[in-house]
Protein backbone atom coordinates (compact mmCIF):
# COMPACT_ATOMS: atom_id res chain seq x y z
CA UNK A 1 -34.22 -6.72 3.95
CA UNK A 2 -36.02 -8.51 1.17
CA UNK A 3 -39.28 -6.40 0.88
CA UNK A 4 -40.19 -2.89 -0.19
CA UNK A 5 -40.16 -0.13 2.51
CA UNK A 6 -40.24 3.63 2.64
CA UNK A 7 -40.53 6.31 5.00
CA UNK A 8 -40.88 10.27 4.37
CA UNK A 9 -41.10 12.63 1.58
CA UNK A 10 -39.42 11.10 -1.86
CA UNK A 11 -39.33 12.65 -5.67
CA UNK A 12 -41.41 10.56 -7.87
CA UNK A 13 -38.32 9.64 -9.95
CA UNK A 14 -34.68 8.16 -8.15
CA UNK A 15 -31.82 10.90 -9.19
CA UNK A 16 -33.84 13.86 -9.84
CA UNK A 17 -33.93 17.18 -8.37
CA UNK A 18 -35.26 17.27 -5.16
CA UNK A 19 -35.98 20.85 -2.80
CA UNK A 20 -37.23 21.05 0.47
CA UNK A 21 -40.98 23.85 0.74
CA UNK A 22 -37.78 26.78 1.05
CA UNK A 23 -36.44 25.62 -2.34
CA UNK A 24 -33.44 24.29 -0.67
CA UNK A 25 -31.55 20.77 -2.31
CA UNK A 26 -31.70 17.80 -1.25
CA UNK A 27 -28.79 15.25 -1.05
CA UNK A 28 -29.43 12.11 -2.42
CA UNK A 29 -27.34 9.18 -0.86
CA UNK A 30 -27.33 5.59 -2.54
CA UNK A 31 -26.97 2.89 0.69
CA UNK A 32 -26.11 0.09 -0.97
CA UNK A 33 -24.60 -3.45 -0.97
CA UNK A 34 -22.19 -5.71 -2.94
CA UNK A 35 -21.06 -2.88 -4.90
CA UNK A 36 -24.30 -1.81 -7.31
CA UNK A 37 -25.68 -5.49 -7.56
CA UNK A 38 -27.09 -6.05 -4.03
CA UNK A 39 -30.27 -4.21 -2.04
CA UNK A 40 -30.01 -0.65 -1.70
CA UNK A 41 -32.12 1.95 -0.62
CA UNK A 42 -31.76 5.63 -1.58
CA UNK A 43 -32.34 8.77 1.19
CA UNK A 44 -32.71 12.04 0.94
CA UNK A 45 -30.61 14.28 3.02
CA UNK A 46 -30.80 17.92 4.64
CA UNK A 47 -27.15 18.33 4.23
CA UNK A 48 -24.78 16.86 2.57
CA UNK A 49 -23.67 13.22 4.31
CA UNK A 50 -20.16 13.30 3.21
CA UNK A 51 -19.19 16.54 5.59
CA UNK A 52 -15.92 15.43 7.77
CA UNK A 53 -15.01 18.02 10.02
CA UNK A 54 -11.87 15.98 12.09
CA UNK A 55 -10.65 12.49 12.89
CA UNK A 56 -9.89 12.61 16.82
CA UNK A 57 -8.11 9.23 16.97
CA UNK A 58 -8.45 5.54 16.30
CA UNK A 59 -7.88 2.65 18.56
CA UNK A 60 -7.98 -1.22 18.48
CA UNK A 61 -10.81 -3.54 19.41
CA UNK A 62 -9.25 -6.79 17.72
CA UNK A 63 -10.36 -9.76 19.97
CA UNK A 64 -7.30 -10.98 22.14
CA UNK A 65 -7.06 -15.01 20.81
CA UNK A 66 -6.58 -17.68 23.51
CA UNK A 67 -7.14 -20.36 20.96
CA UNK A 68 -6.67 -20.38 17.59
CA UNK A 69 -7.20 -23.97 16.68
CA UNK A 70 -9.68 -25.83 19.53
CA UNK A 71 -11.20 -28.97 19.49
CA UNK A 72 -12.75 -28.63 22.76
CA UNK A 73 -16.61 -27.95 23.69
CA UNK A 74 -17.09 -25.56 25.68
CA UNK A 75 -19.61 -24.28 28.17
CA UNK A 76 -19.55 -20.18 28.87
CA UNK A 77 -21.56 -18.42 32.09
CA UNK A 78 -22.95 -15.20 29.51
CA UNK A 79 -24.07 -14.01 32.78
CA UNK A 80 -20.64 -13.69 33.89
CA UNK A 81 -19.81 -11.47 31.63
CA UNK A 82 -19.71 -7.84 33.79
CA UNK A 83 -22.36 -4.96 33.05
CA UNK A 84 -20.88 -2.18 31.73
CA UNK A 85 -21.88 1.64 31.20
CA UNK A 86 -20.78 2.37 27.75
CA UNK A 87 -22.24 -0.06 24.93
CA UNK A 88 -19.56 -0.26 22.58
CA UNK A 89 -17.00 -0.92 25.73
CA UNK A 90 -19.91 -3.60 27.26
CA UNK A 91 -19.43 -5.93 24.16
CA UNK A 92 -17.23 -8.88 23.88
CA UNK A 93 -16.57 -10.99 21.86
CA UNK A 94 -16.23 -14.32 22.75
CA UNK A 95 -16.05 -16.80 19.07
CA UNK A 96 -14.90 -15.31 15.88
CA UNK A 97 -13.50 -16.74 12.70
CA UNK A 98 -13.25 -14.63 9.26
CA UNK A 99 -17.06 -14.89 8.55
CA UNK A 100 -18.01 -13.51 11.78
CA UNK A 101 -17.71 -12.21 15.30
CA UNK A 102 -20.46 -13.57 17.73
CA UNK A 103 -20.52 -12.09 21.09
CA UNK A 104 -22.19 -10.53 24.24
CA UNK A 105 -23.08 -7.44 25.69
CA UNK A 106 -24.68 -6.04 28.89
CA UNK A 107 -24.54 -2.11 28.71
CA UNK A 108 -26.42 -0.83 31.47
CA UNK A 109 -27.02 2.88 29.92
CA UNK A 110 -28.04 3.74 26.52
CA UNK A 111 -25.72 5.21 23.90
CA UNK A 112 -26.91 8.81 23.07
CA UNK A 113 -23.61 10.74 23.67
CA UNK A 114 -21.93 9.80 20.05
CA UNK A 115 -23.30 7.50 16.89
CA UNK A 116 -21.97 4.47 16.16
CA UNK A 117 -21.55 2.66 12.55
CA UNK A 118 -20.08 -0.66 11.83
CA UNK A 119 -18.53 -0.67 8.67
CA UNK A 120 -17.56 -3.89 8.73
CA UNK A 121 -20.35 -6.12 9.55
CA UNK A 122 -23.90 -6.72 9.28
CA UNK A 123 -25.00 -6.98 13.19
CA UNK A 124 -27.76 -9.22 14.51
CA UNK A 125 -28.03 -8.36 18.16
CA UNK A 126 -30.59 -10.63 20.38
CA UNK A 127 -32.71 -9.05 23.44
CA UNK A 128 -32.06 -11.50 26.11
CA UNK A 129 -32.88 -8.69 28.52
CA UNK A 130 -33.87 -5.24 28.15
CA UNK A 131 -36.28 -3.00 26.22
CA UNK A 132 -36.07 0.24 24.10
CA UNK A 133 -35.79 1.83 20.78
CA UNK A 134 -32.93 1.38 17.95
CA UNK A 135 -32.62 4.81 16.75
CA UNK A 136 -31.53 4.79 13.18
CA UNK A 137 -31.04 7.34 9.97
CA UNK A 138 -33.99 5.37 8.19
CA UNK A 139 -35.92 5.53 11.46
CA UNK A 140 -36.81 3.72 14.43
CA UNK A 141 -37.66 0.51 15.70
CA UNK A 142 -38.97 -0.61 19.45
CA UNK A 143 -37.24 -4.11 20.97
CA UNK A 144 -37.92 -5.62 24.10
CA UNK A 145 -37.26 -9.26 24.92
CA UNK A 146 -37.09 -12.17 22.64
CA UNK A 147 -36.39 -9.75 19.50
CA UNK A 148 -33.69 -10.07 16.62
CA UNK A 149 -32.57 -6.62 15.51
CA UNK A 150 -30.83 -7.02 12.10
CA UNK A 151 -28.65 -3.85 11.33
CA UNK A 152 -27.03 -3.63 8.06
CA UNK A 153 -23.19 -2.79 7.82
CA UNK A 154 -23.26 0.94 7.19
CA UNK A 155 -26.27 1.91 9.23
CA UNK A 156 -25.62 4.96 12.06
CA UNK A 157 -27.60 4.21 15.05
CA UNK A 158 -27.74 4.95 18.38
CA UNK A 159 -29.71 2.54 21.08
CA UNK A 160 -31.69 3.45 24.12
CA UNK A 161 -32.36 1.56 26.70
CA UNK A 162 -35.19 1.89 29.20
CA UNK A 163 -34.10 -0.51 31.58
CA UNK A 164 -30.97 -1.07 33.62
CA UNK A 165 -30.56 -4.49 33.20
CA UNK A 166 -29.90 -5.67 29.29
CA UNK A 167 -28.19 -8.70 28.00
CA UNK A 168 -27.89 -9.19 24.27
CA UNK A 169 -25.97 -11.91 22.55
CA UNK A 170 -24.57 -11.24 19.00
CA UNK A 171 -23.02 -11.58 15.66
CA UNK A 172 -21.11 -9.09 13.31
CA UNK A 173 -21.48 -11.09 10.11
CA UNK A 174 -18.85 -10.03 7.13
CA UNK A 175 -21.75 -11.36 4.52
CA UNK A 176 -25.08 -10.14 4.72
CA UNK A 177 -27.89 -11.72 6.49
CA UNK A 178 -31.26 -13.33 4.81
CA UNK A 179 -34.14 -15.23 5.45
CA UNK A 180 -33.78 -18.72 4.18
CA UNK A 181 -33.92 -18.90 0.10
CA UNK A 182 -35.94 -22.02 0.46
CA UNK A 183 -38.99 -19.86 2.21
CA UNK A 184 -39.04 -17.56 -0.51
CA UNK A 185 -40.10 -17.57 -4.04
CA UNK A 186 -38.40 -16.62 -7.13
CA UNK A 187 -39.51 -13.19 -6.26
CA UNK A 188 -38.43 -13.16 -2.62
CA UNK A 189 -42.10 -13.18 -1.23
CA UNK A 190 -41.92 -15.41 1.87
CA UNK A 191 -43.66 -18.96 0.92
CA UNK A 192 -46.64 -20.66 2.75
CA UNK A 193 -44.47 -22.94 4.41
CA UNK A 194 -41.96 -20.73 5.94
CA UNK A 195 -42.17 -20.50 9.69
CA UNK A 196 -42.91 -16.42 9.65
CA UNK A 197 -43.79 -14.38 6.98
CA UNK A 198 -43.44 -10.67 6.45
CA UNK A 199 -45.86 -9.51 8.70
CA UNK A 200 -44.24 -10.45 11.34
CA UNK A 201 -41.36 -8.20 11.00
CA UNK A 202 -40.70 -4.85 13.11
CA UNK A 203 -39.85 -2.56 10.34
CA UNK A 204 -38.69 1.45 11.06
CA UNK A 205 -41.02 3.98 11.67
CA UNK A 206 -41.01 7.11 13.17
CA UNK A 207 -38.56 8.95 10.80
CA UNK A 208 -36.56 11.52 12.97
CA UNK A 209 -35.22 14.59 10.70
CA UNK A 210 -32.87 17.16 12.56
CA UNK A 211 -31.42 19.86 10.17
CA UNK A 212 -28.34 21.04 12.90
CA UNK A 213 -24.82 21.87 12.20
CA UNK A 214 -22.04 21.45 15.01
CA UNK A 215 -19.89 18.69 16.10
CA UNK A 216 -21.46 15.08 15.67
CA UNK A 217 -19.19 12.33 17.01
CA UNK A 218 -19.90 9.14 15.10
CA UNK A 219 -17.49 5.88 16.28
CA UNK A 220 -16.96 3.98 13.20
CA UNK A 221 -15.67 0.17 13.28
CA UNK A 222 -13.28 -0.88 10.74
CA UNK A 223 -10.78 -3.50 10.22
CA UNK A 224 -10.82 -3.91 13.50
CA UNK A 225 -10.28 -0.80 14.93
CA UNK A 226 -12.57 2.16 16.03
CA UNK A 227 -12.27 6.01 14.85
CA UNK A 228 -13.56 8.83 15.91
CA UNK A 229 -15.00 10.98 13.09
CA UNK A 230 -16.48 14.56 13.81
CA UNK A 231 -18.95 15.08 11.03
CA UNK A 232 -20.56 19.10 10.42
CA UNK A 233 -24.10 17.96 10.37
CA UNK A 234 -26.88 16.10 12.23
CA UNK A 235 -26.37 12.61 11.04
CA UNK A 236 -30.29 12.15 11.17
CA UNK A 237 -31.61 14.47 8.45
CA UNK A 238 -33.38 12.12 6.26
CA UNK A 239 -36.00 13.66 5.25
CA UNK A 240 -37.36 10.77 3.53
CA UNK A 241 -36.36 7.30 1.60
CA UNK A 242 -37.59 3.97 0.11
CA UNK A 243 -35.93 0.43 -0.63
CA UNK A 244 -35.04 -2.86 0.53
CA UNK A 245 -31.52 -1.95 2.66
CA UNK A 246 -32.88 -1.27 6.10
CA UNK A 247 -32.67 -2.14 10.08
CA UNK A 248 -35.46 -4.52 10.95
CA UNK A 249 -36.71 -6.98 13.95
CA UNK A 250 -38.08 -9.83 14.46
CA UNK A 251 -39.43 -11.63 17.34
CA UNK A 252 -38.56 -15.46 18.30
CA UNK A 253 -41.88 -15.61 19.79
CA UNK A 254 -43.27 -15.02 16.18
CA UNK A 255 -41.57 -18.35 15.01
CA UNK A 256 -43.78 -20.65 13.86
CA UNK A 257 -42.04 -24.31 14.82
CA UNK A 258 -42.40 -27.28 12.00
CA UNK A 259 -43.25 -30.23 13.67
CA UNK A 260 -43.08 -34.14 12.73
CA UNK A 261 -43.80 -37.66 13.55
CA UNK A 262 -40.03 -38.27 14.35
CA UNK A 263 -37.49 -35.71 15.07
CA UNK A 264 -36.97 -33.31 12.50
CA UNK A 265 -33.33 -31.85 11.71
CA UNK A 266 -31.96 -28.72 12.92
CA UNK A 267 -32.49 -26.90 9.62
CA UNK A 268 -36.26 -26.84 10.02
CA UNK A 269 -35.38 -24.16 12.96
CA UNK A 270 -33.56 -22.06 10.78
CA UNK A 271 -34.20 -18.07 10.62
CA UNK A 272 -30.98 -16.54 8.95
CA UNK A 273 -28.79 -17.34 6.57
CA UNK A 274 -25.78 -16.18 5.31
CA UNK A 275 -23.14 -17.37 2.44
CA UNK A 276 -20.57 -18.42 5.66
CA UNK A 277 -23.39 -19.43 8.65
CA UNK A 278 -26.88 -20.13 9.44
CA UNK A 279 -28.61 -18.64 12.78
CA UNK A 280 -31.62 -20.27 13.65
CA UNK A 281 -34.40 -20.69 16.98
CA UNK A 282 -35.30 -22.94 19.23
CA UNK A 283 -38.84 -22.08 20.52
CA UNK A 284 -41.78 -24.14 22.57
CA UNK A 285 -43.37 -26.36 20.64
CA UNK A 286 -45.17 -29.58 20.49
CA UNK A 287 -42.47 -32.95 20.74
CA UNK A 288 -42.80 -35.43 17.74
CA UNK A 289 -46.07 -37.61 17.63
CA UNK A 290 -44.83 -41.20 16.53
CA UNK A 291 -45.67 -43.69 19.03
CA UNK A 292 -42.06 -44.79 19.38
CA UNK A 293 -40.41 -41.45 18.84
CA UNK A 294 -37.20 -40.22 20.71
CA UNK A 295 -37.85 -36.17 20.70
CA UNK A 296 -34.28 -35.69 22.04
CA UNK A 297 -31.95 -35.28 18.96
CA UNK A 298 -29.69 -38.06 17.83
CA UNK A 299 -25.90 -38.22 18.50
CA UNK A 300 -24.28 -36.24 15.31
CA UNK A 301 -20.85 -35.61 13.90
CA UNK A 302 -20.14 -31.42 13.30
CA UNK A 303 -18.03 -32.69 9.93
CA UNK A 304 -18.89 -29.08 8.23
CA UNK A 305 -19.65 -26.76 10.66
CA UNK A 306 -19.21 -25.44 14.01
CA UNK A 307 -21.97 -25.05 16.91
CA UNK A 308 -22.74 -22.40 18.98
CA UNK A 309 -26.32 -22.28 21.16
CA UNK A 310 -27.34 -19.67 23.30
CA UNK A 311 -29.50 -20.81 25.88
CA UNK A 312 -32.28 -17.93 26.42
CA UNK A 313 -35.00 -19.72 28.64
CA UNK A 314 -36.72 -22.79 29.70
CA UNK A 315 -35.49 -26.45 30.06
CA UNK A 316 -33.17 -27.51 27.04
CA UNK A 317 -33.96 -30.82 27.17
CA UNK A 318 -30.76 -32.25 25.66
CA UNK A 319 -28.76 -30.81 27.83
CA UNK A 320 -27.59 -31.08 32.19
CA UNK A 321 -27.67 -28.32 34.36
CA UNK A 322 -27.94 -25.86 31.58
CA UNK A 323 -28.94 -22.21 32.80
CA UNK A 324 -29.61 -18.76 30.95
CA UNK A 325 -27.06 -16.97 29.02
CA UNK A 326 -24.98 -20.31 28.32
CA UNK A 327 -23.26 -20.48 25.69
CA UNK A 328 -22.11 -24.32 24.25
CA UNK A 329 -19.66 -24.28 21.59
CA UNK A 330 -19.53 -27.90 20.09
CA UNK A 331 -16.82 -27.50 17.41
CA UNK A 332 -16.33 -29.93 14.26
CA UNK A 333 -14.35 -33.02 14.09
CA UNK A 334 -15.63 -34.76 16.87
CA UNK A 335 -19.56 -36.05 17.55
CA UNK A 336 -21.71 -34.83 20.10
CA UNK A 337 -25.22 -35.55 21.04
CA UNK A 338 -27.72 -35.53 24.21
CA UNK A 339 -26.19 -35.29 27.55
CA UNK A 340 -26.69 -39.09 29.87
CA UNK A 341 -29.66 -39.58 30.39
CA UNK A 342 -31.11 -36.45 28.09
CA UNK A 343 -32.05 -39.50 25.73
CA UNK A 344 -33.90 -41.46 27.77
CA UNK A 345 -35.64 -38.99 29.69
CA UNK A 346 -37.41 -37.33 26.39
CA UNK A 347 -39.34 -40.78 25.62
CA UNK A 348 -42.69 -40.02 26.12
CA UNK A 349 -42.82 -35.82 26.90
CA UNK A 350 -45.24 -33.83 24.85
CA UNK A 351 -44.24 -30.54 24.78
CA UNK A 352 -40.88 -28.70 25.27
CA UNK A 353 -40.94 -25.13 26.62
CA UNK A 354 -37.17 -24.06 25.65
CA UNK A 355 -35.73 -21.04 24.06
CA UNK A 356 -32.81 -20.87 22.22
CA UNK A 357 -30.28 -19.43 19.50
CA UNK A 358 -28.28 -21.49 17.21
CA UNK A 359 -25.51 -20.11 14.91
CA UNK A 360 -23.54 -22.69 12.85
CA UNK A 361 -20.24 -21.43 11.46
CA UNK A 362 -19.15 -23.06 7.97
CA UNK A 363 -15.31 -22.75 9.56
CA UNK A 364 -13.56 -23.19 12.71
CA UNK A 365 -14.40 -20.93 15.34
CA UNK A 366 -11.12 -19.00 17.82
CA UNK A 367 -11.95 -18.68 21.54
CA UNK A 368 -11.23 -15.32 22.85
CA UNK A 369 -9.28 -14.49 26.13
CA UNK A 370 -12.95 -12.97 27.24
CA UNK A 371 -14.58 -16.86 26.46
CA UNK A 372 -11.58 -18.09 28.68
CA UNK A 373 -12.35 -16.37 31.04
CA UNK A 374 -16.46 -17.76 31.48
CA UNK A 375 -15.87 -21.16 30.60
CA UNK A 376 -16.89 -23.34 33.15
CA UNK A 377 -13.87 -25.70 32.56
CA UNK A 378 -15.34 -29.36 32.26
CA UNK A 379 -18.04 -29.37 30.20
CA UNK A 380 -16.42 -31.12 27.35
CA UNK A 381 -16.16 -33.92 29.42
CA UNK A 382 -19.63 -34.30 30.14
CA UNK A 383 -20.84 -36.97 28.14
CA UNK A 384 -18.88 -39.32 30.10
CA UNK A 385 -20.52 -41.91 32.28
């Protein structure tokens, strides 16, 4: 995260001795990125975070391919995808190249029994349904509908849910995710013309500190495979820390939409970027004002990237029978544009109420056996007349 944050009790200088009011140490932790050179934040810990106690096993949760090399768009039912108890089980993964995993989830109980981390991957998970707290090591953060939670590789959490019914749609990025250099100056302060600004974001608050010893499960995801690590020590015992590497949220309603006279280009929706994709949202907003103006977007080749929108709410008005929790994948090397009739029907509307996520891959995207099995079979025939 590209601002200053703290939370807790710090020294006045980084790598200094540090005691707790019983003249105890504290452990100082760097949690940092791209080896010394990217954002870090340091934390101060009850015990020392490095206390492994057992490995109980390991397993796979590599994505089964069904295609490796598609040139089909696709249209998957998210909704289809089953509810399942256990979070980590619920998600699946549905696209994936070697940039990034995007997939979705609908755990229907929160995950307070063990810790997870994700070693791998920054995660960006979306609330399409659902509402709760992200319970992290640097503190906590409150989501409910509409929000982006961006969780840095690394991070331990644990989620709670207070409703029965949650959908989220996400990405595991291998590269770490940013707002857009060209909102930001040279500093990284978010410009006048960016669509949000830093106010808007959810930062972590409500530092939890447990000093316990015993056996802490914590499910750790790397290289494709989870293991089971029993740590000595509360994994929550920051007692305090300050930095810029650090879960946040944001909420799509808090998008500002830029607006023109004809249609503007999908990069004016953009929210995230990384070095391998771009996410960005789709929110209402008024259509474009030129007398003669076509607000439904123009036919366009994917040359460079691949497509993926998740349809949240609202009418999408370049697409047919398009519901929530649809996923479209429109892959490179062949053009796509409005659905029949999507054209000609936009001429003249004012306003569009729709809601939606956009990730654009800079390579090819696989289709997992789990996509296979939601795809609604024909949709990549649907620009036929």
């Amino acid at each position: 995260m590209p601002i200053y944050h703290h939370l807790g009790h710090i020294p006045q200088k980084r790598h200094t001795v540090f005691k707790s009011p019983k003249g105890n140490f504290y452990y100082e932790q760097l949690f940092g990125t791209e080896g010394f050179n990217g954002h870090s934040t340091l934390s101060y810990h009850v015990h020392r975070p490095t206390q492994v106690k057992e490995i109980l096993k390991s397993y796979s949760v590599q994505p089964k391919i069904a295609i490796d090399k598609n040139i089909k768009s696709l249209l998957l039912k998210g909704f289809d995808i089953k509810p399942t108890a256990d979070f980590l089980e619920s998600r699946k993964t549905v696209l994936l190249n070697g940039d990034c995993h995007i997939g979705l989830a609908a755990p229907t109980e929160s995950l307070t029994t063990y810790f997870y981390k994700n070693a791998d991957a920054d995660e960006m998970i979306f609330i399409h349904k659902g509402k709760g707290k992200l319970r992290t090591f640097l503190g906590n953060i409150n989501f409910e509908y509409g929000d982006y939670l961006i969780i840095p590789r690394g991070m331990i959490y644990q989620i709670e849910f207070e409703t029965s019914e949650n959908r989220l749609f996400y990405v595991e990025s291998f590269a770490p995710f940013y707002t857009p250099k060209r909102y930001k100056s040279s500093s990284g302060q978010l410009l006048e013309h960016s669509p949000f600004c830093e106010r808007d974001f959810k930062l972590p608050t409500e530092l939890e500190t447990y000093d316990q010893k015993g056996d802490f499960i914590i499910k750790i995801k790397k290289e494709g495979m989870i293991h089971e690590v029993v740590y000595a020590t509360h994994p929550f015992d920051v007692v305090g820390w300050d930095g810029y590497n650090f879960p946040y949220g944001f909420s799509i309603h808090n998008f500002e939409p830029i607006t023109g006279r004809v249609h503007q280009p999908p990069p004016v929706h953009q929210t995230f970027e990384t070095s391998t994709f771009v996410v960005c949202s789709f929110v209402p907003r008024l259509y474009d004002y030129h007398p003669q103006s076509i607000p439904a977007p123009y036919n366009h080749s994917n040359i460079d990237s691949d497509e993926v929108l998740y349809y949240v709410d609202g009418d999408f008005m370049s697409r047919n029978n398009i519901e929530q929790g649809h996923i479209t994948l429109h892959p490179k090397g062949i053009p796509h544009g409005p659905a029949p009739g999507a054209m000609e029907r936009s001429i003249g509307q004012t306003v569009t109420q729709e809601l939606a996520v956009m990730v654009d891959t800079f390579r090819p995207l696989m289709v997992t056996e789990d996509a296979m099995g939601i795809d609604d079979g024909k949709y990549y025939k649907s620009w036929t007349e």
